[in-house]
N, C-alpha and C. Protein backbone atom coordinates (compact mmCIF):
# COMPACT_ATOMS: atom_id res chain seq x y z
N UNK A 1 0.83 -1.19 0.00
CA UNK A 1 0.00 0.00 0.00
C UNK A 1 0.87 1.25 0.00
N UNK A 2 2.00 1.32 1.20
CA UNK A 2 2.62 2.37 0.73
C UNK A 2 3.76 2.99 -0.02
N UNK A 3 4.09 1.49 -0.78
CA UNK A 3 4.81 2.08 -2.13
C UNK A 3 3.66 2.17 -3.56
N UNK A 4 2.67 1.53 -3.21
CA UNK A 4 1.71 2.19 -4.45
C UNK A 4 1.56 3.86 -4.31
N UNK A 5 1.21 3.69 -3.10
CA UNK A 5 0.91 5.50 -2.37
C UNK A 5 1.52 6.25 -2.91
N UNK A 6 3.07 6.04 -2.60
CA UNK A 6 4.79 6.82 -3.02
C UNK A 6 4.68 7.38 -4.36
N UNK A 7 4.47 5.77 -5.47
CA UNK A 7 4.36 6.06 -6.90
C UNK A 7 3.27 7.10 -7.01
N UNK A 8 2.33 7.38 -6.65
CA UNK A 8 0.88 7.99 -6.99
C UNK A 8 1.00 9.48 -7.01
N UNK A 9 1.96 9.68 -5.49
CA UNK A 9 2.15 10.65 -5.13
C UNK A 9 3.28 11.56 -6.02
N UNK A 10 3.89 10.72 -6.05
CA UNK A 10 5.32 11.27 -7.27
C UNK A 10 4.46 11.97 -8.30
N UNK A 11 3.43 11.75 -9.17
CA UNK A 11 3.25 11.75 -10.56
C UNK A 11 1.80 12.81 -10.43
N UNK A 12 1.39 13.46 -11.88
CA UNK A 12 0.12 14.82 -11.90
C UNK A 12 -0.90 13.71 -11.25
N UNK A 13 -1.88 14.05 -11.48
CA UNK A 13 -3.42 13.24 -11.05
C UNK A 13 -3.50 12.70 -12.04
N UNK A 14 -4.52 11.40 -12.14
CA UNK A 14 -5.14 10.31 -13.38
C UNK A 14 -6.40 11.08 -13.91
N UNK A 15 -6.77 11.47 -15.00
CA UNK A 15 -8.01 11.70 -14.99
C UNK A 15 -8.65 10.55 -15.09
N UNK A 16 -8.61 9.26 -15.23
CA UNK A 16 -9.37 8.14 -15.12
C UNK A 16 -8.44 6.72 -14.48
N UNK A 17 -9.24 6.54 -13.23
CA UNK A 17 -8.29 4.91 -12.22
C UNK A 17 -9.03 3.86 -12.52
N UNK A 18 -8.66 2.82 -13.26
CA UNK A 18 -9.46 2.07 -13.79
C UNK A 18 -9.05 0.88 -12.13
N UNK A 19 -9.72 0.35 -11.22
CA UNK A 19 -8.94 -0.26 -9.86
C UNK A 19 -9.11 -1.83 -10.55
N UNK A 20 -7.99 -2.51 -10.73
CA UNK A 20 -8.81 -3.92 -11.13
C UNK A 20 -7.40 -4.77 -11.28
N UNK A 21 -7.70 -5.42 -9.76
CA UNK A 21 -6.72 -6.36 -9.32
C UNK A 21 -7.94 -7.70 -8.48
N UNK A 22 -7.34 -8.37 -8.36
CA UNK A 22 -9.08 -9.54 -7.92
C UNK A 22 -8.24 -11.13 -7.80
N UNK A 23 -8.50 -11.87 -7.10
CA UNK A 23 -8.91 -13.23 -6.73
C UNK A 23 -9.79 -13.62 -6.11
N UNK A 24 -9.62 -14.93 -6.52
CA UNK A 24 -10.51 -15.65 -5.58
C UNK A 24 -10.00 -17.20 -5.68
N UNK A 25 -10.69 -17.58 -4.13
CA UNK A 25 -10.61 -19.18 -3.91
C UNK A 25 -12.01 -19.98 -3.52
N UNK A 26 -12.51 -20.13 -4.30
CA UNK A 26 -13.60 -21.07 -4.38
C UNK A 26 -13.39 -22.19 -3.79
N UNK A 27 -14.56 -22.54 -2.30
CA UNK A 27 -14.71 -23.70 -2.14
C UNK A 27 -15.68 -23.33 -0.73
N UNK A 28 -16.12 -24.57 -0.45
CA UNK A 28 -17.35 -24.20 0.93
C UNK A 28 -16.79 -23.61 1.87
N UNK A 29 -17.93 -22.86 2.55
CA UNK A 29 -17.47 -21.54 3.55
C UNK A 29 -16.59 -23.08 4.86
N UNK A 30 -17.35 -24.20 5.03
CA UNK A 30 -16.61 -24.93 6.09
C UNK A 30 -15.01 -24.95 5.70
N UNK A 31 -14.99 -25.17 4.49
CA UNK A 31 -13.31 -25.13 4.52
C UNK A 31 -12.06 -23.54 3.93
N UNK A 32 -12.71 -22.85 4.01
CA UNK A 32 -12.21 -21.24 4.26
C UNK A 32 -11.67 -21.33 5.20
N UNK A 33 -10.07 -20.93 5.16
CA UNK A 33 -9.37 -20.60 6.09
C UNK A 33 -9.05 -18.98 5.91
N UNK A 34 -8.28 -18.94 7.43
CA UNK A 34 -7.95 -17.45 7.71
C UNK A 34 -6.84 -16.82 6.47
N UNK A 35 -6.38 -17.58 5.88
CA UNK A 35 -5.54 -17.30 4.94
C UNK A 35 -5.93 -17.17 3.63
N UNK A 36 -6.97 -17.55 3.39
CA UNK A 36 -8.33 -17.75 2.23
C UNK A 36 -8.62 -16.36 2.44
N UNK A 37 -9.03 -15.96 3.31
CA UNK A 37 -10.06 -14.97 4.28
C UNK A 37 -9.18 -13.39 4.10
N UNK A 38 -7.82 -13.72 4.56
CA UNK A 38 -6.96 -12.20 4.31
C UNK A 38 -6.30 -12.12 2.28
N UNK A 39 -6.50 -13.36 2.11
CA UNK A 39 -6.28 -13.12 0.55
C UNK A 39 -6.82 -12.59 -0.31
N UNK A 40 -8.18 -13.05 -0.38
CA UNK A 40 -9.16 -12.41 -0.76
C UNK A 40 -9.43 -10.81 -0.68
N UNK A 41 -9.73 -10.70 0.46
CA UNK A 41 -10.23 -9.44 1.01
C UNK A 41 -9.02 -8.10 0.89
N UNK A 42 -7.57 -8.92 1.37
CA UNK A 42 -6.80 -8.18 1.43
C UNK A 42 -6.50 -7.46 -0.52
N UNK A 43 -6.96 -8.49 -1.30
CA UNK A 43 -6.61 -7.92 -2.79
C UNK A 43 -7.83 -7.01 -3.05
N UNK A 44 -9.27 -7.80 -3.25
CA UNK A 44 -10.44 -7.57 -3.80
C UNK A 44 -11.09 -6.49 -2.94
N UNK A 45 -10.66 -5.75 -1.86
CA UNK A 45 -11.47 -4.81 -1.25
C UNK A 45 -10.36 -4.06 -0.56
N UNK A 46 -9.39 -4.63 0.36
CA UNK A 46 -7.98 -3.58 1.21
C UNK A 46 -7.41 -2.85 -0.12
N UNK A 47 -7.23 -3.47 -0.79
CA UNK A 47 -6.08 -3.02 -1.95
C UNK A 47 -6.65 -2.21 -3.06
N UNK A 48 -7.91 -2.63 -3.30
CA UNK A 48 -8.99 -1.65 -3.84
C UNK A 48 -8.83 -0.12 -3.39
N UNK A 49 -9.62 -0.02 -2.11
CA UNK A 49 -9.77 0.88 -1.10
C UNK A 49 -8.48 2.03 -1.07
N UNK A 50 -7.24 1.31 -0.72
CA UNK A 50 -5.94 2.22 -0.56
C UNK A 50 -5.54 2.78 -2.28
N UNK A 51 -5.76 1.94 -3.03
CA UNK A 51 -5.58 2.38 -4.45
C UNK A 51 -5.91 3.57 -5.15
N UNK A 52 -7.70 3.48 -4.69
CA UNK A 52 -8.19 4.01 -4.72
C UNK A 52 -8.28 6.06 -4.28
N UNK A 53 -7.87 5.48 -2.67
CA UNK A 53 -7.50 6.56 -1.44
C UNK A 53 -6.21 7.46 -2.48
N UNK A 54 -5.03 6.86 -2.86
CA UNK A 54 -3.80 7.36 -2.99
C UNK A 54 -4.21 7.95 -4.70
N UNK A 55 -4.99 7.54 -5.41
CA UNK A 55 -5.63 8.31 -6.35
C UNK A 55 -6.15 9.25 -6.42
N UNK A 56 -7.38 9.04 -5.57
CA UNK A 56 -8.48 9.97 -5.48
C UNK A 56 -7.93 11.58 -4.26
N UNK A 57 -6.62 10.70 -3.88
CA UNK A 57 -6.23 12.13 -2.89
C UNK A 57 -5.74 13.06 -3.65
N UNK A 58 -4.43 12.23 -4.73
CA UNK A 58 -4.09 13.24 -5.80
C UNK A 58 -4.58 14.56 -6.92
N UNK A 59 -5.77 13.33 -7.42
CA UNK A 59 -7.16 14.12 -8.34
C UNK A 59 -8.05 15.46 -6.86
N UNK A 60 -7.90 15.57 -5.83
CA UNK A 60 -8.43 16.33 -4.81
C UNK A 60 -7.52 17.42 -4.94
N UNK A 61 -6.38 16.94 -4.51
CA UNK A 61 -4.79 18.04 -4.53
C UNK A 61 -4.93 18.78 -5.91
N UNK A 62 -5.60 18.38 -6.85
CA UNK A 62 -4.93 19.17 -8.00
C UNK A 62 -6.45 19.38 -8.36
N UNK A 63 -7.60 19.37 -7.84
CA UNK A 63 -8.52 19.92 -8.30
C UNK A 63 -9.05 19.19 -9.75
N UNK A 64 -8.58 18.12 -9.83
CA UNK A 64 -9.36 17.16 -10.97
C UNK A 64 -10.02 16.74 -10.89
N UNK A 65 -10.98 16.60 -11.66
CA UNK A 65 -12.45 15.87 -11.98
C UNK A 65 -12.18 14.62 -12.83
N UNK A 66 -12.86 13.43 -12.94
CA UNK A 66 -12.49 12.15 -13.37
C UNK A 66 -13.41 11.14 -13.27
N UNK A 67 -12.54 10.14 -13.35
CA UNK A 67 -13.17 8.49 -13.20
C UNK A 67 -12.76 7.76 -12.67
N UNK A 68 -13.56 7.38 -11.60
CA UNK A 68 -12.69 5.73 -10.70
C UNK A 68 -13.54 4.65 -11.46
N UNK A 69 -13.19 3.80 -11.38
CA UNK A 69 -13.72 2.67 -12.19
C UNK A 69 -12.89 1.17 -11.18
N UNK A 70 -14.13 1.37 -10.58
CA UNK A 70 -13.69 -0.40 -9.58
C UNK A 70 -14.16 -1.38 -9.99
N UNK A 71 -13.75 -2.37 -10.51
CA UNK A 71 -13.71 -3.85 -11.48
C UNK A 71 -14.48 -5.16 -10.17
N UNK A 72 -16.16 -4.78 -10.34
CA UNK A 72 -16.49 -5.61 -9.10
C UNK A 72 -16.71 -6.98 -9.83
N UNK A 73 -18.10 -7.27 -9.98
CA UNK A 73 -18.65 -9.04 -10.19
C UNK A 73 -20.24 -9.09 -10.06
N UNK A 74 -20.36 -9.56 -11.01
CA UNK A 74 -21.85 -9.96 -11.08
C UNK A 74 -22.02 -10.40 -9.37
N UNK A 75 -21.23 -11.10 -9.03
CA UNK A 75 -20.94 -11.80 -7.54
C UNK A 75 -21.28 -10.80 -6.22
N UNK A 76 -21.19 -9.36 -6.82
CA UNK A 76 -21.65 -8.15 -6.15
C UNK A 76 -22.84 -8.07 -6.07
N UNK A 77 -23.74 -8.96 -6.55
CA UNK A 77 -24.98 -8.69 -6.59
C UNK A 77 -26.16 -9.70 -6.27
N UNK A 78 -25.22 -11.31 -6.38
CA UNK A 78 -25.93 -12.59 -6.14
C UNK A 78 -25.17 -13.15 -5.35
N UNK A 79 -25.52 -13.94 -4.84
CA UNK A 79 -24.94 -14.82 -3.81
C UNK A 79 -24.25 -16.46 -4.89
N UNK A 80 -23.41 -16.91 -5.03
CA UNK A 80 -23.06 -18.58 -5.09
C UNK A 80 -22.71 -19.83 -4.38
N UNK A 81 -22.91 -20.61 -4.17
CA UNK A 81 -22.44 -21.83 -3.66
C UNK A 81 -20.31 -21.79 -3.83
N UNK A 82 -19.61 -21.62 -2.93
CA UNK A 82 -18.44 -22.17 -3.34
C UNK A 82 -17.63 -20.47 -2.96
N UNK A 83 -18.53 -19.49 -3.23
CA UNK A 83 -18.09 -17.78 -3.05
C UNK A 83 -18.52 -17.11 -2.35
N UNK A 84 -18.05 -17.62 -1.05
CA UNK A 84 -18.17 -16.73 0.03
C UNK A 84 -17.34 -15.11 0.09
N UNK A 85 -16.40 -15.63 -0.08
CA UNK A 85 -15.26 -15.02 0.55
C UNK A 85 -15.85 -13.52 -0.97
N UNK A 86 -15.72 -14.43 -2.05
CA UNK A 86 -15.60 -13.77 -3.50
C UNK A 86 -16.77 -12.81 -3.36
N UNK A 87 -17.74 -13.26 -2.83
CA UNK A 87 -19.32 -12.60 -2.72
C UNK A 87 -19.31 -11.58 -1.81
N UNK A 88 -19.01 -11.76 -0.60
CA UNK A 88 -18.60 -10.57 0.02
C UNK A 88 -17.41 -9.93 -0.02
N UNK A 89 -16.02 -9.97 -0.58
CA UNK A 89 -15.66 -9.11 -1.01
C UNK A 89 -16.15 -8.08 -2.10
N UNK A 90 -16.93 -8.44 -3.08
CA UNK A 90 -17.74 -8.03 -3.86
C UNK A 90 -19.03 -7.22 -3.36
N UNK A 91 -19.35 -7.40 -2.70
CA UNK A 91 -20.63 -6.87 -2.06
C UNK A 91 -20.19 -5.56 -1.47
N UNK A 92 -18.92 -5.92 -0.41
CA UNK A 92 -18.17 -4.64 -0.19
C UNK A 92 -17.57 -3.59 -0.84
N UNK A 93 -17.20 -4.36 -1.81
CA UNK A 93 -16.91 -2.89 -2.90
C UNK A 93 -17.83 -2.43 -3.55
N UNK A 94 -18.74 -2.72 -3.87
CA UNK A 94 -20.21 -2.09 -4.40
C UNK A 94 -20.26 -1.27 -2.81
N UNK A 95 -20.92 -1.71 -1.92
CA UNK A 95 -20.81 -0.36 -0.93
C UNK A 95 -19.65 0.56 -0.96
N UNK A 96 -18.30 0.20 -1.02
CA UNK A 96 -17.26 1.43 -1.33
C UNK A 96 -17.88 2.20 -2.30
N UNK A 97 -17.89 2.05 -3.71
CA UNK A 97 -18.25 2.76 -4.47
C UNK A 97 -19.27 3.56 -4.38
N UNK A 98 -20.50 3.10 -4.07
CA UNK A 98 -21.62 3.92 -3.19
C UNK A 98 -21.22 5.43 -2.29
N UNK A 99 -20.28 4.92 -1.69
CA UNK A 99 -19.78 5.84 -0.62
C UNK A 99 -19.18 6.81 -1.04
N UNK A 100 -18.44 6.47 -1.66
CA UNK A 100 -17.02 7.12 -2.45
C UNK A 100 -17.73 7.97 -3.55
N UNK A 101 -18.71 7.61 -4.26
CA UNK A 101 -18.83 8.07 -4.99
C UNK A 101 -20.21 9.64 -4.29
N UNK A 102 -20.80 9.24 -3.48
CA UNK A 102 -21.17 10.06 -2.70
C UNK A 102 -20.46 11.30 -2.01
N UNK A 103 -19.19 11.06 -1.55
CA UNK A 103 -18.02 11.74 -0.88
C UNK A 103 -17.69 12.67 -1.97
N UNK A 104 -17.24 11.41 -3.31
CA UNK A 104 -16.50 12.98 -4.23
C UNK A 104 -17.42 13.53 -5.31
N UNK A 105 -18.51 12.78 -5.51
CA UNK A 105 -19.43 13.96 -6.27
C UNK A 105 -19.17 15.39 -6.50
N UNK A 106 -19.05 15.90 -5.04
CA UNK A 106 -19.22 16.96 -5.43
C UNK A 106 -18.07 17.57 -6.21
N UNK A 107 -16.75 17.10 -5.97
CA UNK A 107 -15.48 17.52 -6.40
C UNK A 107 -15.67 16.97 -7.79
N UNK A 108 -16.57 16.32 -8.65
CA UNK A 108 -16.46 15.95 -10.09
C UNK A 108 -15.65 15.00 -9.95
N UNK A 109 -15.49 14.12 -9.36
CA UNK A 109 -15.28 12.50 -9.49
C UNK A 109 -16.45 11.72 -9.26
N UNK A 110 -16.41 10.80 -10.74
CA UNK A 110 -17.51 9.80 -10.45
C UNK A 110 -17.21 8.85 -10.34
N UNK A 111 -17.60 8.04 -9.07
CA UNK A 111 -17.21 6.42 -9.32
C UNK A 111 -18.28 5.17 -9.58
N UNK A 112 -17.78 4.87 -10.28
CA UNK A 112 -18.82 3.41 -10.86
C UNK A 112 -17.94 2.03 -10.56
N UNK A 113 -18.71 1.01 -11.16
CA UNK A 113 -17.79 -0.30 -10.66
C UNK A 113 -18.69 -0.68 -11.89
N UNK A 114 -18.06 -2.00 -12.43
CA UNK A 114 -18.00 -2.52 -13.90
C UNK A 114 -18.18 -4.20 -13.25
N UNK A 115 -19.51 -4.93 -13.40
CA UNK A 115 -19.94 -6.34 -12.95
C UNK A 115 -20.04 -6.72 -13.74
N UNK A 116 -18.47 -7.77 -14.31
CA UNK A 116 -18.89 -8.29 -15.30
C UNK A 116 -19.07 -10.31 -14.70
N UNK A 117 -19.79 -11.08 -15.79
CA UNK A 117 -19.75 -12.44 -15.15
C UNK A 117 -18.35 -12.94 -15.97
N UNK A 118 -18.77 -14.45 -16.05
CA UNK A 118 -17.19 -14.93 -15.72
C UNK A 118 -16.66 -14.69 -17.46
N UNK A 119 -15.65 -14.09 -17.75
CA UNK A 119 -14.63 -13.36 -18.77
C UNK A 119 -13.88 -15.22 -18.79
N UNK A 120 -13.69 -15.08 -20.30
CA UNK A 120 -12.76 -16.21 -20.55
C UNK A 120 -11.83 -15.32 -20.83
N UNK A 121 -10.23 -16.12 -19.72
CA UNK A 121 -9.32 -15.01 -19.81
C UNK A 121 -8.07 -16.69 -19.52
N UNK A 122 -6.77 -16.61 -19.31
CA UNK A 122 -6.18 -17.23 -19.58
C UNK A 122 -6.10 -17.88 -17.39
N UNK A 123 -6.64 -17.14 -16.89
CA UNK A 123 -6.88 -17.57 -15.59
C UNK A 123 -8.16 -17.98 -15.67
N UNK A 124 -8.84 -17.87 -16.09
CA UNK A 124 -10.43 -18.94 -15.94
C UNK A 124 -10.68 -20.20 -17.03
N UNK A 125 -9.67 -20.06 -17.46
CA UNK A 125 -9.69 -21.21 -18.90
C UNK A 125 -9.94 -22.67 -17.99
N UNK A 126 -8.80 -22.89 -17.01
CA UNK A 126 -9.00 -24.22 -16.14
C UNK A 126 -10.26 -24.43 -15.98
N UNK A 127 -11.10 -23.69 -15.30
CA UNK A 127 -12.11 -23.62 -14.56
C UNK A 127 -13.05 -24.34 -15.78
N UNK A 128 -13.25 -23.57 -16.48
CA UNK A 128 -13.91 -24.43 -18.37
C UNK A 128 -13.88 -25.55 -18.68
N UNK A 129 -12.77 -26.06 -18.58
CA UNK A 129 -12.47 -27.24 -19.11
C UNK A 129 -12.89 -28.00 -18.31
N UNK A 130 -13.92 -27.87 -17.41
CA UNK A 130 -14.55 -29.16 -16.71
C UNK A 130 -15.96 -28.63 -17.43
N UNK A 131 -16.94 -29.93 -17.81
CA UNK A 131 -17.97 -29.74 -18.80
C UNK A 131 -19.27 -29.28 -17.90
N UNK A 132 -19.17 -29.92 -16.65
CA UNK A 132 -19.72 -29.56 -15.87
C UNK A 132 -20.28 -27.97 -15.13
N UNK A 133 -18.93 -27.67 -14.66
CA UNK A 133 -18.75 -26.14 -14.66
C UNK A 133 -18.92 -25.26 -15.68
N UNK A 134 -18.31 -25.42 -16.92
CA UNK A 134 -19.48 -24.78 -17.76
C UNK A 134 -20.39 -24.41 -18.11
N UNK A 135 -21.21 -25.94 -18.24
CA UNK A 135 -22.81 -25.70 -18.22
C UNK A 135 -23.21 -25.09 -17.70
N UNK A 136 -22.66 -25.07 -16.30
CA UNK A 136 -23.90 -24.49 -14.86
C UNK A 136 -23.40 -22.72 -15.39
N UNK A 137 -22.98 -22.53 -15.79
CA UNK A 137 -22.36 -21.33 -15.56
C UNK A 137 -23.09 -20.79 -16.89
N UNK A 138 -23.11 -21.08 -18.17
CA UNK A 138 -23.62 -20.99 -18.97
C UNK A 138 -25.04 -21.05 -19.00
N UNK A 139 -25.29 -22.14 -18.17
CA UNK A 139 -27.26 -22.11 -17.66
C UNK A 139 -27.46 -20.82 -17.06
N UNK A 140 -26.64 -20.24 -16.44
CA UNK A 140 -26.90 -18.90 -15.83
C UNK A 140 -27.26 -17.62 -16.60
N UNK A 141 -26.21 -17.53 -17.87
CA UNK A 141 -26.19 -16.82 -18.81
C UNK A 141 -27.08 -16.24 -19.78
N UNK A 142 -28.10 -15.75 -19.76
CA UNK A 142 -29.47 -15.50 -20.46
C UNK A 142 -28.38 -15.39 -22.13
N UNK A 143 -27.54 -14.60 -22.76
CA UNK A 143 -27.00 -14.97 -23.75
C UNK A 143 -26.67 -16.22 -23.95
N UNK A 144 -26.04 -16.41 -22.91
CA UNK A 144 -25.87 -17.93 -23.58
C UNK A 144 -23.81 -18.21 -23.84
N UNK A 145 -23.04 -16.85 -23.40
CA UNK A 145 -22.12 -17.29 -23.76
C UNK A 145 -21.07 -16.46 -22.73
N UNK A 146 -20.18 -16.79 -22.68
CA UNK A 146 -19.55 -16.17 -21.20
C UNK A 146 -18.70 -14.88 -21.63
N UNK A 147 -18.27 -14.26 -20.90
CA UNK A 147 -17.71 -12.88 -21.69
C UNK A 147 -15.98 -12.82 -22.09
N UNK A 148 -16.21 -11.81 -22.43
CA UNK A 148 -14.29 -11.93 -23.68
C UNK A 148 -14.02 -10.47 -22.95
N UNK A 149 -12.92 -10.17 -22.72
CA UNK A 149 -12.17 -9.48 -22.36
C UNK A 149 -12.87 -7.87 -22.98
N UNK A 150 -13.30 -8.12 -24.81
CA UNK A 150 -13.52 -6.70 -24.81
C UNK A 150 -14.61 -6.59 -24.38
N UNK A 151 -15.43 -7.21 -23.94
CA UNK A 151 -16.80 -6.39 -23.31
C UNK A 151 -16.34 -5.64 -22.62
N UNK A 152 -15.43 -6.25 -21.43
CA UNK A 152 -14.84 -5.13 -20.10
C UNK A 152 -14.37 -3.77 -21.05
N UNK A 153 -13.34 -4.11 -22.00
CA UNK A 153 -12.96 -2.73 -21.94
C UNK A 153 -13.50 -1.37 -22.39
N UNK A 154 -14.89 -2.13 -23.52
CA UNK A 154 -15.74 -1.34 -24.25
C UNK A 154 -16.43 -0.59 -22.86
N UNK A 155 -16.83 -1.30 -21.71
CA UNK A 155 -17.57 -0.98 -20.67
C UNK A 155 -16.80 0.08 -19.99
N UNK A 156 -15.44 -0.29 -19.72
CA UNK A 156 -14.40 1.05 -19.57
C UNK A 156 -14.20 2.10 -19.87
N UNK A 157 -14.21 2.00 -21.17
CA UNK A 157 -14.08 3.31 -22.09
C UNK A 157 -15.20 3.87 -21.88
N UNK A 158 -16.54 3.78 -22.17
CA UNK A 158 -17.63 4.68 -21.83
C UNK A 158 -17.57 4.83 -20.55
N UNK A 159 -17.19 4.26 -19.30
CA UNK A 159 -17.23 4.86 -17.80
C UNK A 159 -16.36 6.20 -17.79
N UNK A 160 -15.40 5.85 -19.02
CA UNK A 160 -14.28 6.89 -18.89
C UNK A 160 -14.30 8.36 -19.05
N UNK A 161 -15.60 8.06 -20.46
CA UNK A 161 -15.69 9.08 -21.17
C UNK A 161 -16.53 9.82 -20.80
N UNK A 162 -17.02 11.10 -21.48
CA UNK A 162 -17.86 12.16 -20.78
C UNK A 162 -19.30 11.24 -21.22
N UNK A 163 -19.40 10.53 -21.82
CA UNK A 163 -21.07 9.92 -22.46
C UNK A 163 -21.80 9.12 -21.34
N UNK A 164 -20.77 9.15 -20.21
CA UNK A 164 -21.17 8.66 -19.04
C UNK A 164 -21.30 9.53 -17.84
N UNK A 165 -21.35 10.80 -18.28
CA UNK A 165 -20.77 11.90 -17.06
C UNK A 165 -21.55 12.28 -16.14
N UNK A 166 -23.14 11.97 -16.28
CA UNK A 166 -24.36 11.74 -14.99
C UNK A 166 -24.02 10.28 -14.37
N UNK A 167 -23.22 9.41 -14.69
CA UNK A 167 -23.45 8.39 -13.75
C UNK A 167 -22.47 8.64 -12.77
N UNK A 168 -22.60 8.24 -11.81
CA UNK A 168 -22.31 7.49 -10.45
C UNK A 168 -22.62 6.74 -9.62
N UNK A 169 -21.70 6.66 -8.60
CA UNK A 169 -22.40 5.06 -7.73
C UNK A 169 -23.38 3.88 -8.60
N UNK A 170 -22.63 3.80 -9.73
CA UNK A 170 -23.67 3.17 -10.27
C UNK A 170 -22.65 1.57 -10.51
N UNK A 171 -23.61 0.85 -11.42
CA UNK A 171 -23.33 -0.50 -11.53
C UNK A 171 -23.35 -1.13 -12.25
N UNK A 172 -22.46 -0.99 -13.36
CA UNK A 172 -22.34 -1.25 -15.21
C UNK A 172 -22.59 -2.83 -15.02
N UNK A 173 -23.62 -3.71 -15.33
CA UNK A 173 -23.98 -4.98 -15.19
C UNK A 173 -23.05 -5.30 -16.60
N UNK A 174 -22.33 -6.24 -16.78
CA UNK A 174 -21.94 -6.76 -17.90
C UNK A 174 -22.29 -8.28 -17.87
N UNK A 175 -22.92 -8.99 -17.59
CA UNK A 175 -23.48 -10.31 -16.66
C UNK A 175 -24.50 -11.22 -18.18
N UNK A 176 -24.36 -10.68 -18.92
CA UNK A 176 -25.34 -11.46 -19.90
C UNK A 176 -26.63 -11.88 -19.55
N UNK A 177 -27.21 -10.85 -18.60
CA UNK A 177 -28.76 -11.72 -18.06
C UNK A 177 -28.48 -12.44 -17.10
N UNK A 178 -27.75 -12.64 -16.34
CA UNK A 178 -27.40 -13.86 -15.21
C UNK A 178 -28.11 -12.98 -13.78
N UNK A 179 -27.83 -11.64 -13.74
CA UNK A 179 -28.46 -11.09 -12.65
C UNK A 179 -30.29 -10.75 -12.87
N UNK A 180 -30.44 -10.96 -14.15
CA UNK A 180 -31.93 -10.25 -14.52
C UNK A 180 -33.16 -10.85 -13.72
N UNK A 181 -33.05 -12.30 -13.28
CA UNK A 181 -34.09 -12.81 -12.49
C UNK A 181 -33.98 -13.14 -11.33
């Protein structure tokens, strides 16, 4: 945290912090350990939070107006079997953003968070290749197909841009229908 801080501080303000660092360890809340427990949380919400802080202090100092953009999860919004830890870290950063984005309104920072469902990316590929896990995951999917990397960034770029400049605290669903019912 406080050599991210250091770097942040060195350099002008961001006009746009895209925050999007994340794990998770899937498996029943009985076998979550305390080390499960600070991993999680400590990436997907501590590390968020201070990222965030050492940004948003800079864009204050210099009187900039902008974009935070926190990279939550459909998981922010539903509960799963296996994502505890993932679900409420998620849940919590949707309330950060809420907050945050309440706080700097007025200074012309907006913050949103970007829920997308599960992205085929070269870390979720394992997870696929069981036929099983697929399906279920895909049964979820009102499209019908799991997401690719550019959805996120297309979803980025408009958080970034002014075509988004009434939103805040808000909650870019990228979920293919999985949250709709």
């Amino acid at each position: 945290v406080a050599g991210f801080a250091a770097l942040i501080a060195a350099r002008s303000a961001f006009d746009v912090f895209v925050n999007n660092a994340g794990t998770n360890r899937p498996k029943p809340l009985a076998e979550v350990t305390e080390d499960d427990f600070d991993a999680v949380l400590n990436l997907n919400l501590r590390a968020a939070l201070f990222a965030a802080q050492a940004v948003t202090g800079r864009m204050l100092a210099e009187g900039r107006r902008g974009s935070v953009i926190n990279m939550s999860s459909q998981m922010g919004h539903v509960g799963a079997a296996n994502r505890t830890l993932y679900c409420a870290s998620k849940w919590a950063l949707e309330g950060f953003t809420k907050a945050l984005a309440v706080e700097l309104g007025p200074h012309g920072i907006r913050v949103n968070t970007i829920c997308p469902t599960f992205i085929e990316t070269p870390m979720t590929k394992a997870y696929f290749e069981d036929p099983a896990f697929r399906a279920q995951v895909l049964s979820k999917i009102k499209l019908g197909r799991l997401g690719h990397v550019d959805d996120v960034t297309g979803a980025a770029v408009f958080l970034a841009s002014d075509a988004s400049s009434l939103m805040t605290g808000s909650a870019l669903m990228l979920d293919g229908g999985w949250t709709a019912d």
